[in-house]
Protein backbone atom coordinates (compact mmCIF):
# COMPACT_ATOMS: atom_id res chain seq x y z
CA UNK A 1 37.05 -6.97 12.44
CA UNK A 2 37.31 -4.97 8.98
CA UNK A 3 35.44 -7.55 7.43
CA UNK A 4 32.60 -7.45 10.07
CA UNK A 5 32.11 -3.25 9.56
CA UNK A 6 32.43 -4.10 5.94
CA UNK A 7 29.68 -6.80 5.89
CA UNK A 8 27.62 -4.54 8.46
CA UNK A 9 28.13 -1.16 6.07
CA UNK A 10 27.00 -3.40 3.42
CA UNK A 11 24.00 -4.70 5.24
CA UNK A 12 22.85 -1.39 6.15
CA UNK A 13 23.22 -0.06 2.37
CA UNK A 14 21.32 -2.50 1.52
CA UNK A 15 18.37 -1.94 3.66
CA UNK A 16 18.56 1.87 2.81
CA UNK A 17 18.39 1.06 -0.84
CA UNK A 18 15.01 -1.47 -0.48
CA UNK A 19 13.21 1.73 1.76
CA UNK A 20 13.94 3.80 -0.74
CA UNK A 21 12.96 1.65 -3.95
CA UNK A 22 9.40 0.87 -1.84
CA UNK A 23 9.03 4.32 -1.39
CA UNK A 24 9.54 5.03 -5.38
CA UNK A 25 7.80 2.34 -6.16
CA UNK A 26 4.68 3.44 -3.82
CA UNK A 27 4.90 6.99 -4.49
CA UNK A 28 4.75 5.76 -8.96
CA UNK A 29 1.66 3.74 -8.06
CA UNK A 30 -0.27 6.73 -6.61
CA UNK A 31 -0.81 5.89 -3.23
CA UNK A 32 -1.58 8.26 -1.04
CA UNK A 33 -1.57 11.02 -3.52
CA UNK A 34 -4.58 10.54 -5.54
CA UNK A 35 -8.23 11.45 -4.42
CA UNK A 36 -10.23 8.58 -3.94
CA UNK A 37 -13.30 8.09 -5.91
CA UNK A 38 -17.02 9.78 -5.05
CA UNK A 39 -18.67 6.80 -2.76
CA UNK A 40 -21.18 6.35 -5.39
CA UNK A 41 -22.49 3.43 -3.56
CA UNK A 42 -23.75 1.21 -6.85
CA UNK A 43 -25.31 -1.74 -4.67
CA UNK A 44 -27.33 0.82 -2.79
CA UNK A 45 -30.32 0.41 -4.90
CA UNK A 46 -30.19 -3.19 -5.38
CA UNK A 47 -29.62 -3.31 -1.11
CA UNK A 48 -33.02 -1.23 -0.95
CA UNK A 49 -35.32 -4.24 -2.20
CA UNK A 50 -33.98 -6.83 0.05
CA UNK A 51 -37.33 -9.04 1.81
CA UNK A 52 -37.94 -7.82 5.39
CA UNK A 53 -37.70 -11.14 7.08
CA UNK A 54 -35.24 -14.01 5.74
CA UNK A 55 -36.01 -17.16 4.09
């Protein structure tokens, strides 16, 4: 039965450390903290000339 807890306390220490490295790893990346970018929308002046009926 020691061996069970043991594997079990060993599972769940486990699991605790991979939430936690995601969470560092997400929070170095930026996510979630950084402002997106202005929608500029680029393709909205090439959109405006498209033909008014299709091919």
């Amino acid at each position: 039965m020691t061996t069970l807890a043991a594997l079990l306390a060993l599972l769940i220490l486990a699991i605790i450390a991979a939430a936690v490295r995601l969470a560092l790893t997400v929070r170095r990346d930026g996510h979630g903290t950084r402002v997106p970018p202005h929608a500029d929308a680029p393709w909205a002046d090439a959109a405006q000339n498209l033909p008014s009926r299709p091919y």
